[in-house]
Protein backbone atom coordinates (compact mmCIF):
# COMPACT_ATOMS: atom_id res chain seq x y z
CA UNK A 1 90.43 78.55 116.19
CA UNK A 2 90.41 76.34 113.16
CA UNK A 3 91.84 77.87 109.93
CA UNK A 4 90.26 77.11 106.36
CA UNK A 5 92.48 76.18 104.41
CA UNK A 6 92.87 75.59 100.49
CA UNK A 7 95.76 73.13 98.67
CA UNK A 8 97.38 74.00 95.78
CA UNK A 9 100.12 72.16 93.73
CA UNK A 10 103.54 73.11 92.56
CA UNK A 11 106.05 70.91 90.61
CA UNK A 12 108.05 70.67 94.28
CA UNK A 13 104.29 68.69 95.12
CA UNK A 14 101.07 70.55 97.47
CA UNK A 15 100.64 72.71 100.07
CA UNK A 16 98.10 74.38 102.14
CA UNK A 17 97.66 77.74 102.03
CA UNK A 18 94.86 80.33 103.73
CA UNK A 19 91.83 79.96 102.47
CA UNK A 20 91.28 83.53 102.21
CA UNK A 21 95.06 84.35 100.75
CA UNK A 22 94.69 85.62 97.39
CA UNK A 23 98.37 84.74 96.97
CA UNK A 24 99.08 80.92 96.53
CA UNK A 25 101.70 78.35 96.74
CA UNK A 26 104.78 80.35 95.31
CA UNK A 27 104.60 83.26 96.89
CA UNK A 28 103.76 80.69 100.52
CA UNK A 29 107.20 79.09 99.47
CA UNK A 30 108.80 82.57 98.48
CA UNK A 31 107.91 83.79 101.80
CA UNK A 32 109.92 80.95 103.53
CA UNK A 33 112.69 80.79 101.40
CA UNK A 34 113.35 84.94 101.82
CA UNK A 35 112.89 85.88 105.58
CA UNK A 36 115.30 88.59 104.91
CA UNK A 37 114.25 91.78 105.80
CA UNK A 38 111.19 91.61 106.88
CA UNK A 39 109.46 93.96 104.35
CA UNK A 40 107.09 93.04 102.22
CA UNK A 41 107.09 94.28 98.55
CA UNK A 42 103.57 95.42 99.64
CA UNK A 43 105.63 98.34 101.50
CA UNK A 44 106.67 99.83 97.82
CA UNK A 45 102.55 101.02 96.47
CA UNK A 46 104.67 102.16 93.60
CA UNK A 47 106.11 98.65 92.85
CA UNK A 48 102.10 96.82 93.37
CA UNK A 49 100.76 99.63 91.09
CA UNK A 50 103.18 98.80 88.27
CA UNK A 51 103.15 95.20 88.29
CA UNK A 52 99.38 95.60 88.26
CA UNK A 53 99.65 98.05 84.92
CA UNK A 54 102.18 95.40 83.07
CA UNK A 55 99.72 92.69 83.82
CA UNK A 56 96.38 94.93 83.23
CA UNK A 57 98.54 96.38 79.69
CA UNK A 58 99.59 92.50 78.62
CA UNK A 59 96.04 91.32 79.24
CA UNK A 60 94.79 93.84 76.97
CA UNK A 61 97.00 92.61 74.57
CA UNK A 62 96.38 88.87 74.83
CA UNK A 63 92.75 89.81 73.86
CA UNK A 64 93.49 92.00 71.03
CA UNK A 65 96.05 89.43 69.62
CA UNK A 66 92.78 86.71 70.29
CA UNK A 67 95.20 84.79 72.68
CA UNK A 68 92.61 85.47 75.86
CA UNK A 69 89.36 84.98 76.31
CA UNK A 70 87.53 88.56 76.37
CA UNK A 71 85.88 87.52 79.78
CA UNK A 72 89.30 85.80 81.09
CA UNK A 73 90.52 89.43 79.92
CA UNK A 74 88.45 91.67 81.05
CA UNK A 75 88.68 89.70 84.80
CA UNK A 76 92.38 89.81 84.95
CA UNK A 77 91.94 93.56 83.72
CA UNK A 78 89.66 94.36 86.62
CA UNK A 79 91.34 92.33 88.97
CA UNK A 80 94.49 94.87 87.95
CA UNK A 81 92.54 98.09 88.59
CA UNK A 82 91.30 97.49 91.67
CA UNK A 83 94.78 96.95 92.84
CA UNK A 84 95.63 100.46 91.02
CA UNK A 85 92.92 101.71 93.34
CA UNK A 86 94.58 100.78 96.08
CA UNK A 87 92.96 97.41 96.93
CA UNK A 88 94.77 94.28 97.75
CA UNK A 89 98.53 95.52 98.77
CA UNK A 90 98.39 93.54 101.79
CA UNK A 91 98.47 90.42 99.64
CA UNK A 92 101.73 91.29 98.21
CA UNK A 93 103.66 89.76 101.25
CA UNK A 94 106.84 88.13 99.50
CA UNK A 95 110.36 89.63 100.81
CA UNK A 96 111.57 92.89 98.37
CA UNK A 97 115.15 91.32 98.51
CA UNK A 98 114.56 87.79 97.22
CA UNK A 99 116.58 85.70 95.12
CA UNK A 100 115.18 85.00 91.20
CA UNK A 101 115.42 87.98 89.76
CA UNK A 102 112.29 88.99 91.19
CA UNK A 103 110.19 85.85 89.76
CA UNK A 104 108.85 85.55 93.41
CA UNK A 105 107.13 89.20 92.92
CA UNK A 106 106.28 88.34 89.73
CA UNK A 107 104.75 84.76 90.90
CA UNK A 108 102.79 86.95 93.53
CA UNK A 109 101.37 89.27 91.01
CA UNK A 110 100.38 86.67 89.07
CA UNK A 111 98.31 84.82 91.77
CA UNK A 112 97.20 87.71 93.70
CA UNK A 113 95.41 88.39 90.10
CA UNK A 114 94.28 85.16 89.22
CA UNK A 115 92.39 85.02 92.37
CA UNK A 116 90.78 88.16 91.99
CA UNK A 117 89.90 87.64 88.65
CA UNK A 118 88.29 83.94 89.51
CA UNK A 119 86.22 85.94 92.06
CA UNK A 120 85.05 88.46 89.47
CA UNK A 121 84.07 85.42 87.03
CA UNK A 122 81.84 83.58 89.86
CA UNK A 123 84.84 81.33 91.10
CA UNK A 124 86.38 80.47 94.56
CA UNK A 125 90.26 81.21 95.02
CA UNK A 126 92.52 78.20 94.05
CA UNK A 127 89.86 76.84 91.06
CA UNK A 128 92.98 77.61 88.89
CA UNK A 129 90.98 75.22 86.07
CA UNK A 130 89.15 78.43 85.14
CA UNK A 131 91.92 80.98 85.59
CA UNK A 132 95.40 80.28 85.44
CA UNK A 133 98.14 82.77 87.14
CA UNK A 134 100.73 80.96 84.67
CA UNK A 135 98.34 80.58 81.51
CA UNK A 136 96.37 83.35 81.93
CA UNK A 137 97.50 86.24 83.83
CA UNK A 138 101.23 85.63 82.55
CA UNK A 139 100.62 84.87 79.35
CA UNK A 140 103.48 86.09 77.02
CA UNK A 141 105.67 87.14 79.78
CA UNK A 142 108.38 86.38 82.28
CA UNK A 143 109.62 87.63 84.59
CA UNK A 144 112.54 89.27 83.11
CA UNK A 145 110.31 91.64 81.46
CA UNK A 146 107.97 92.28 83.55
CA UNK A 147 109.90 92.61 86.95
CA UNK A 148 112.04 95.22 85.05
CA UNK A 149 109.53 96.74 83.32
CA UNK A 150 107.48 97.72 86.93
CA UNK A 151 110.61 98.78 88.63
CA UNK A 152 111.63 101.43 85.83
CA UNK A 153 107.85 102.34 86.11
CA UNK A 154 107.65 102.49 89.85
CA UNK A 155 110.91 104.62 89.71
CA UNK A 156 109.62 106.93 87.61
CA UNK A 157 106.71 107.82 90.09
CA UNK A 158 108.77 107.90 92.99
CA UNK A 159 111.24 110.19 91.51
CA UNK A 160 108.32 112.56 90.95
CA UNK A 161 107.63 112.92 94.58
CA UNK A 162 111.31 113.50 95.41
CA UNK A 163 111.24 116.23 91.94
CA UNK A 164 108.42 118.03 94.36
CA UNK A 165 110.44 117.85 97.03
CA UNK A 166 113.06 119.17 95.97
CA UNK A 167 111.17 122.18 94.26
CA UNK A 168 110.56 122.74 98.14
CA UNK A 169 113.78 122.92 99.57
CA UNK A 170 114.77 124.78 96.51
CA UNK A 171 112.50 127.63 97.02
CA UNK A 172 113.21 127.95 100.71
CA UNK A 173 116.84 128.75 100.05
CA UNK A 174 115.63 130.89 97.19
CA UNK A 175 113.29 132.51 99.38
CA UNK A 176 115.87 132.76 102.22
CA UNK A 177 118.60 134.38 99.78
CA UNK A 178 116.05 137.32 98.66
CA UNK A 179 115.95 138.13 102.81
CA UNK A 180 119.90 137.96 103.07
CA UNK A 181 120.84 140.00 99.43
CA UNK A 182 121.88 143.39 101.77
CA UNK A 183 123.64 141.33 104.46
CA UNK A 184 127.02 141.51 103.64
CA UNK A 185 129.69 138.99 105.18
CA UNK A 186 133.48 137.58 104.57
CA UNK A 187 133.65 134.43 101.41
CA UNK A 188 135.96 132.26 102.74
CA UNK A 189 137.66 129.39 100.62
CA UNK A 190 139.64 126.45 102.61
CA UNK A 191 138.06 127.97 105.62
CA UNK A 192 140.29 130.72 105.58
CA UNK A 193 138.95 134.79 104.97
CA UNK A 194 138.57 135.16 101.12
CA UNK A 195 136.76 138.09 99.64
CA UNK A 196 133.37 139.66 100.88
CA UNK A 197 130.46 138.81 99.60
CA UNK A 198 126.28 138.46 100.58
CA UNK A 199 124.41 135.58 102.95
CA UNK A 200 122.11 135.95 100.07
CA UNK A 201 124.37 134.64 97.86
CA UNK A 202 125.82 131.93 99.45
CA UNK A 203 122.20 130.90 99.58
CA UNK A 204 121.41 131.56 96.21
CA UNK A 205 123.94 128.83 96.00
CA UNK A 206 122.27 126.04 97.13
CA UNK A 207 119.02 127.02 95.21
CA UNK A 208 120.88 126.71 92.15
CA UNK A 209 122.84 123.36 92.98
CA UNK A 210 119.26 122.09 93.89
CA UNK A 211 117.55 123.70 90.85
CA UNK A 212 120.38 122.00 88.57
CA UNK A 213 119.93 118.48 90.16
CA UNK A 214 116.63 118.11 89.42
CA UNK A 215 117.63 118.70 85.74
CA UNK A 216 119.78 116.06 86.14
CA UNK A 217 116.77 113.99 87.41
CA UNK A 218 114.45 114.06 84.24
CA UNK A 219 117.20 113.56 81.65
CA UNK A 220 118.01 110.33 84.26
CA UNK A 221 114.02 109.69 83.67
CA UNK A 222 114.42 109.81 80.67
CA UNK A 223 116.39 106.50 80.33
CA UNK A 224 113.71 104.56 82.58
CA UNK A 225 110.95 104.92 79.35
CA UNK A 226 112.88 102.15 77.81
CA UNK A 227 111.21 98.94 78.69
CA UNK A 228 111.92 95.47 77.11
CA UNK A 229 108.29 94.00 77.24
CA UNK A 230 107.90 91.57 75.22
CA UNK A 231 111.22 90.10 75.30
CA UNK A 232 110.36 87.40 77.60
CA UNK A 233 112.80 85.19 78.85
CA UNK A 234 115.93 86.59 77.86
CA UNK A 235 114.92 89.29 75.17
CA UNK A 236 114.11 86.98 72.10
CA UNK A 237 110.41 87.23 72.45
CA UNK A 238 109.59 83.18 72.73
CA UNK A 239 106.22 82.40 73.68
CA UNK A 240 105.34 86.43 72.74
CA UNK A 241 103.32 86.19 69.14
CA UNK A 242 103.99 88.92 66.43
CA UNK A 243 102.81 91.96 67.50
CA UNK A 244 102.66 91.33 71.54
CA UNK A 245 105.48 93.77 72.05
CA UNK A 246 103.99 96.98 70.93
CA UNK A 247 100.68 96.31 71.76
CA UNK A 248 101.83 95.99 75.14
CA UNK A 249 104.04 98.69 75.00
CA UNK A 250 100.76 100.80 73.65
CA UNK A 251 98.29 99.85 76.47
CA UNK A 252 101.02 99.92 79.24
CA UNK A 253 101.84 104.22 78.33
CA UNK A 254 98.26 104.94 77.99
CA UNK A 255 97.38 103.09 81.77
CA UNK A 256 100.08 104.83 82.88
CA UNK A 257 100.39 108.30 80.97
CA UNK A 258 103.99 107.55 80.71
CA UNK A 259 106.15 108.28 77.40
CA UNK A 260 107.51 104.47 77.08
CA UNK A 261 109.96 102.98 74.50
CA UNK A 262 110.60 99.57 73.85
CA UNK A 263 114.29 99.07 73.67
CA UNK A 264 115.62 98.43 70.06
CA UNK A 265 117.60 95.28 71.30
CA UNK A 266 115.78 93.34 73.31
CA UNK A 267 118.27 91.28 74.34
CA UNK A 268 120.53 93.83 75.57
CA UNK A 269 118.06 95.50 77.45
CA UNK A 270 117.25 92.23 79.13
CA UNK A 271 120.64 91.70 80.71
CA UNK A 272 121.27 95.45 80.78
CA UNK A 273 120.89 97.78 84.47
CA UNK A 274 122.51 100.69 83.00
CA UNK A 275 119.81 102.95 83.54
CA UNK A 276 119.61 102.00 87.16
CA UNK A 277 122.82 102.86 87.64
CA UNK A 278 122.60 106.33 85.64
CA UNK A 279 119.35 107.03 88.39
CA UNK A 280 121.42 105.87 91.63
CA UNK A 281 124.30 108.14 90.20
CA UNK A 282 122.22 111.07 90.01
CA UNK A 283 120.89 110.50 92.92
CA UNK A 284 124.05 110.14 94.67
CA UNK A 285 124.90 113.33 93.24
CA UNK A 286 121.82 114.54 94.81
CA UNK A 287 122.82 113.61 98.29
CA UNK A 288 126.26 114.53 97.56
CA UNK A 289 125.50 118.38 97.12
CA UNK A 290 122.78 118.04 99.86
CA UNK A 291 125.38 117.18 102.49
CA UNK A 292 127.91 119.82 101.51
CA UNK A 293 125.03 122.19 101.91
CA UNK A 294 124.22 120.87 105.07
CA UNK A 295 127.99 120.78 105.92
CA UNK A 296 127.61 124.70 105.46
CA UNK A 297 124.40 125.06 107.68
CA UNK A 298 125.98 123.36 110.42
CA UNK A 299 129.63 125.19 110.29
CA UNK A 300 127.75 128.72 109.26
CA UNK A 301 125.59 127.81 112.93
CA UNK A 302 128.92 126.82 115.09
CA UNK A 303 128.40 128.79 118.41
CA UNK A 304 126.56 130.29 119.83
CA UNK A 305 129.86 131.86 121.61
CA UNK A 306 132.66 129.65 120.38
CA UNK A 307 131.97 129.64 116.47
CA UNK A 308 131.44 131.32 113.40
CA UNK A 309 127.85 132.02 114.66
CA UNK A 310 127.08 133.85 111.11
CA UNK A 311 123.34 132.30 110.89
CA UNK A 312 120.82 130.83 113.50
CA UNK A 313 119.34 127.31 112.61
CA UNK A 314 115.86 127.52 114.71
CA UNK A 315 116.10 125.75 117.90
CA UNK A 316 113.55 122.23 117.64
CA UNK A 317 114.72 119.69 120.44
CA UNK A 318 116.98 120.01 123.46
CA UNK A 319 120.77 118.96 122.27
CA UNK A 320 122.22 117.22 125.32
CA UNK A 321 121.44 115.41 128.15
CA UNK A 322 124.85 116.65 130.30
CA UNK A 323 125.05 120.23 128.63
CA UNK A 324 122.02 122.66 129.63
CA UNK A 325 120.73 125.16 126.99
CA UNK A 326 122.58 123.44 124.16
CA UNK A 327 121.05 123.09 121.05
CA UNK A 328 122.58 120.95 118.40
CA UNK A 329 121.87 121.39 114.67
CA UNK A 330 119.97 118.22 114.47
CA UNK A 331 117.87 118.74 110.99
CA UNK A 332 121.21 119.33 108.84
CA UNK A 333 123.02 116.00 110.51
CA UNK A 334 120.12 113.89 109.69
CA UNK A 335 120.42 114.99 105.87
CA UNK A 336 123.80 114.12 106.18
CA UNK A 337 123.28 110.52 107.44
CA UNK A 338 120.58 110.22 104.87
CA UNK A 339 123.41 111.38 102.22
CA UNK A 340 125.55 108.65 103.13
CA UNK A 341 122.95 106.05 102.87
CA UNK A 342 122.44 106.88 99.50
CA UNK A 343 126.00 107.12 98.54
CA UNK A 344 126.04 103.21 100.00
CA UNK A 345 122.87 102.57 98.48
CA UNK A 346 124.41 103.67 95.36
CA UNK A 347 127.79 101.23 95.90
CA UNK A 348 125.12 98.60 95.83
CA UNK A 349 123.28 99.27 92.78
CA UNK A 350 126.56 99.30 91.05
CA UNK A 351 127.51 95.90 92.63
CA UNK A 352 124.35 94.40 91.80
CA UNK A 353 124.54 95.49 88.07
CA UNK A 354 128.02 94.56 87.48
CA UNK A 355 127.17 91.31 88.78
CA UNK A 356 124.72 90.26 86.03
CA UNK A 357 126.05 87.31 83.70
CA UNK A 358 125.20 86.48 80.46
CA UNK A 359 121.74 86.89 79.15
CA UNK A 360 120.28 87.99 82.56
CA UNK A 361 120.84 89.94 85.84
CA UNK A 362 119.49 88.59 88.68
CA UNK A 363 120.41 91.08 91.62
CA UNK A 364 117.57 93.35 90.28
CA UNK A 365 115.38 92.69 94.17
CA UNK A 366 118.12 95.25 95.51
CA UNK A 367 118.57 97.39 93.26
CA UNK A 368 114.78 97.97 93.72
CA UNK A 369 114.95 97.88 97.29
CA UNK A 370 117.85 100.38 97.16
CA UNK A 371 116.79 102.95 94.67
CA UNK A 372 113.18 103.16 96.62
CA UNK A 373 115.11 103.60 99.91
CA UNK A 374 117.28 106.38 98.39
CA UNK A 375 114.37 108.22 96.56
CA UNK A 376 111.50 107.76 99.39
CA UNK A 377 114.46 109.04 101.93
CA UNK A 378 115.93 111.71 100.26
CA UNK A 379 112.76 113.10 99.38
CA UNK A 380 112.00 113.07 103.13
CA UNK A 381 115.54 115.20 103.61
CA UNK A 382 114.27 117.48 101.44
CA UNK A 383 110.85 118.27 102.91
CA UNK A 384 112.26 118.19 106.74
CA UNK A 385 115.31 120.54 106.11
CA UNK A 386 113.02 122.93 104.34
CA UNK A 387 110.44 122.94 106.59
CA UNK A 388 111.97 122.01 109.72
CA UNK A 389 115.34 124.30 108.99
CA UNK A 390 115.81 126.65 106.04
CA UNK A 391 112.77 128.32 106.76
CA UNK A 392 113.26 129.47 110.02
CA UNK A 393 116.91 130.37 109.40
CA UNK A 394 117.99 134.41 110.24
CA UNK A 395 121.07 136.37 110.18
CA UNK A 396 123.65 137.02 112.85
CA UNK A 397 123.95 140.67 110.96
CA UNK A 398 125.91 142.59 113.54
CA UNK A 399 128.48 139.76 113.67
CA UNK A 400 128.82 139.65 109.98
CA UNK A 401 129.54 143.11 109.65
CA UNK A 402 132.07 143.12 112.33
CA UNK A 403 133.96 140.76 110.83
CA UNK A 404 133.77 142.20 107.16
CA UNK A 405 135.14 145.68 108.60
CA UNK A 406 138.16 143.67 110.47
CA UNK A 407 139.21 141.29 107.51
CA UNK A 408 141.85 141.22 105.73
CA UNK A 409 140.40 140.18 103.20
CA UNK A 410 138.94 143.81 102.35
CA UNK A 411 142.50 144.32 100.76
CA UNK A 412 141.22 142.12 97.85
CA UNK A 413 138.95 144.49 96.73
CA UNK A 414 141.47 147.65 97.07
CA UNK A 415 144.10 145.34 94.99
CA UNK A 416 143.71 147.20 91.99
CA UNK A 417 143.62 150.99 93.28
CA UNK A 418 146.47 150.60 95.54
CA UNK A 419 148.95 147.98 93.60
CA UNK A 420 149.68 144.85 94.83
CA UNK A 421 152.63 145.37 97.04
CA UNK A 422 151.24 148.40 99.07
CA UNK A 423 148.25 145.86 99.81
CA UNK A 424 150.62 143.15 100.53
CA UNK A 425 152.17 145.52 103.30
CA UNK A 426 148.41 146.68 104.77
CA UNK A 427 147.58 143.21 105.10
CA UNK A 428 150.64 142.40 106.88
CA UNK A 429 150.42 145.35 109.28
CA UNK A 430 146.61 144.87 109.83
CA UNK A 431 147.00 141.05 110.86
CA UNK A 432 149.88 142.07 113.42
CA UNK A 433 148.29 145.45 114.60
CA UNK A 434 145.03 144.26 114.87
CA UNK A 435 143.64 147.00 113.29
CA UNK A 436 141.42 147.48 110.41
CA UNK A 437 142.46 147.80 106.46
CA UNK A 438 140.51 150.75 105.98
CA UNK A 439 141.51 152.66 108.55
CA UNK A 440 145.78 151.75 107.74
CA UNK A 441 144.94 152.68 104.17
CA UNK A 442 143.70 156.43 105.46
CA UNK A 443 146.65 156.71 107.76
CA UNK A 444 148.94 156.01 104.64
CA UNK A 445 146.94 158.42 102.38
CA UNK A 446 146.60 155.58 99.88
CA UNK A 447 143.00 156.52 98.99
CA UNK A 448 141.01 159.24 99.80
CA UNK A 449 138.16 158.91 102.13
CA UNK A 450 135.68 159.52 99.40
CA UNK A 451 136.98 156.74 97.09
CA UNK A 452 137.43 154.20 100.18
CA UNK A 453 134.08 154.72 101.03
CA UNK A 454 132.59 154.09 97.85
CA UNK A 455 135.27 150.97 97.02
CA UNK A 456 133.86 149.22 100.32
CA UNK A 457 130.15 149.81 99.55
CA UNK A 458 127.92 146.27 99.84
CA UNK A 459 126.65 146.37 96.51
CA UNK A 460 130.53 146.83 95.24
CA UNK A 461 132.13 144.46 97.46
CA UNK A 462 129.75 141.15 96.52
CA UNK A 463 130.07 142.69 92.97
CA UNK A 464 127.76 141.84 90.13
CA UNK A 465 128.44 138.54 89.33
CA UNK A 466 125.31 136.19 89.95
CA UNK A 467 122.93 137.92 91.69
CA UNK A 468 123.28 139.23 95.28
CA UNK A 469 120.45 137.55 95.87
């Protein structure tokens, strides 16, 4: 089968490339020069629908500024929504880790929409004499701002997914600690008995640590509305006219309904990954507090004979291939191992930004690659422990009773009615008799029934403090 092809020219000389590609010669030579993972930047929709905006939003402004050609822009803006819409991702083929600082990504945006646009004006692919990727498409840019600017925009949209997510999970455990608020069971603090308390609110818990991280998400969001478009190369604005910046800047929010800033130096924003690194912090605070929840599930679950065997994670896939009838708690340990990805993920990022010199950083391809993996995969986490865990999660009731009424740690609570030394000595005598604090404190006519009774009541024992739910 013979394939049409098309040349195209390069200051390293011509190649051949598909006659049907809508990318051209930089991204063909990107593509060789990167076989690295072997994912395409087409596998980030997020990333392709950014890049398209920046290049839709600096059209726009070429034309108003009368640097483009209304019907150059309006090709290159058409070109730009269509890939919005969805069209042309499979031309974005270029490696997401790349070397550059992302100029390959930006070299494939530009051709991918040059080629389109030709189309739209009449043109074959290639007839770069009408449309120019470089003259055209890029006009007033580089890729330091533009690669930069699409990442922080594509990171905002992801996050929102994972914000949903989360929601999810949250209001599962919320849900889950509203069932539990009468079960009562032992606290326990270095794994040792502590003071009683409810299931409901050790799961009121994790509600709240979710609930609280996703505050911690916007204000991170925040930080990704700064963009430096219009700095070009390295934030001095060559080759941008007066005027390019903000007009930019005003056409990129309204494509994409986002609240963006341009940074007030645009040279330090061009060399600058802080707000990266604030994200991949947050989210490794994310996974951090996911984990120790999960870390709870799974030691909560130990059994079904052998452990603490306070709650029941449901039961979704045989646990061994040697051990009949066991059932592992499968859901949780995935979290975890998604947790430490994104704590590595997150040792990256910080790498990769401390690594810029000068007037430029050019580890920016991972740092994309890893804050989409951490986002896309802890948003996963999320919606698979809620659904596939926390939801079907009950109460071992009996069993947490039991071991309430033959604590120790009951004395706590009679601390201040009976002193501190006469507990001391009922604690002793209850660990070596085996017997239970309530009953040694009636024998010894510490309290009478009457007061016991109403001293060891649920409601008292959990006491008031955050909601026993």
């Amino acid at each position: 089968m013979t394939v049409v092809i098309r040349s195209e020219h390069d200051l390293l000389g011509d190649r051949d490339v598909p006659a049907d590609a809508y990318w051209g010669v930089h991204t063909l030579r990107a593509t060789e020069n990167f076989p690295i993972t072997g994912t395409a930047i087409s596998a980030y929709p997020h990333l392709i629908d950014a890049l398209a905006a920046v290049k839709e939003a600096a059209a726009l402004a070429n034309e108003e500024l009368g640097l483009l050609e209304p019907r150059k822009a309006a090709a290159i803006v058409e070109a730009c929504r269509e890939i919005r819409d969805g069209k042309l991702h499979d031309q974005f083929v270029v490696d997401v880790i790349q070397g550059g600082a992302g100029t390959s990504t930006n070299m494939n945006a530009n051709e991918v929409v040059a080629n389109r646009a030709l189309e739209l004006l009449g043109h074959e692919k290639g007839q770069y004499s009408f449309l120019h990727p470089n003259e055209d498409v890029n006009l007033g840019q580089s890729t330091n701002d533009v690669y930069p600017t699409a990442v922080k925009i594509a990171t905002v949209f992801a996050v929102r997914g994972l914000l949903e997510a989360m929601a999810v999970l949250q209001d599962a455990f919320a849900r889950k600690a509203v069932e539990f608020r009468d079960v009562l069971k032992m606290g326990r603090t270095q794994l040792q008995d502590a003071v009683p308390m409810t299931l409901g609110q050790e799961f009121s818990a994790y509600a709240v640590m979710i609930d609280e991280d996703r505050s911690r998400l916007d204000e991170a969001v925040e930080l990704i509305h700064e963009i430096n478009l219009g700095a070009t190369a390295i934030g001095t604005g060559l080759n941008a006219p007066a005027g390019y910046a903000e007009s930019a800047r005003r056409h990129l929010a309204a494509i994409t309904g986002l609240p963006l800033v341009t940074a007030a130096n645009l040279v330090e924003a061009t060399q600058d990954c802080g707000a990266f690194v604030q994200m991949s912090g947050v989210l490794k605070r994310v996974a951090v507090k996911l984990s120790k929840s999960c870390n709870d599930l799974r030691l909560l679950s130990s059994g079904p004979r052998a452990g603490l065997g306070e709650i029941n994670l449901p039961p979704v896939q045989a646990g061994s291939s040697i051990m009949p009838g066991k059932v592992n708690p499968v859901i949780p340990e995935v979290v975890n191992q998604v947790a430490f990805e994104v704590i590595g993920n997150d040792v990256t990022i910080t790498m990769a930004a401390e690594a810029g010199q000068l007037q430029l950083n050019a580890f920016e391809p991972i740092i994309l690659h890893s804050l989409s993996e951490s986002i896309t995969h802890l948003r996963a986490a999320c919606l698979t422990l809620a659904e596939r865990c926390v939801d079907g999660i009950t109460a071992n009731t009996e069993a947490l009773r039991r071991t309430v009424e033959n604590s120790i740690g009951l004395v706590t609570a009679l601390n201040p009615h009976i002193g501190y030394t006469a507990a001391t000595d009922i604690a002793k005598e209850a660990l070596a008799s085996g017997r239970g604090v309530a009953e040694l404190v009636l024998e010894k006519g510490l309290l009478p029934a009457e007061t016991l009774a109403d001293l060891l009541r649920p409601e008292v024992l959990a006491g008031s403090g955050s909601a026993r739910a």
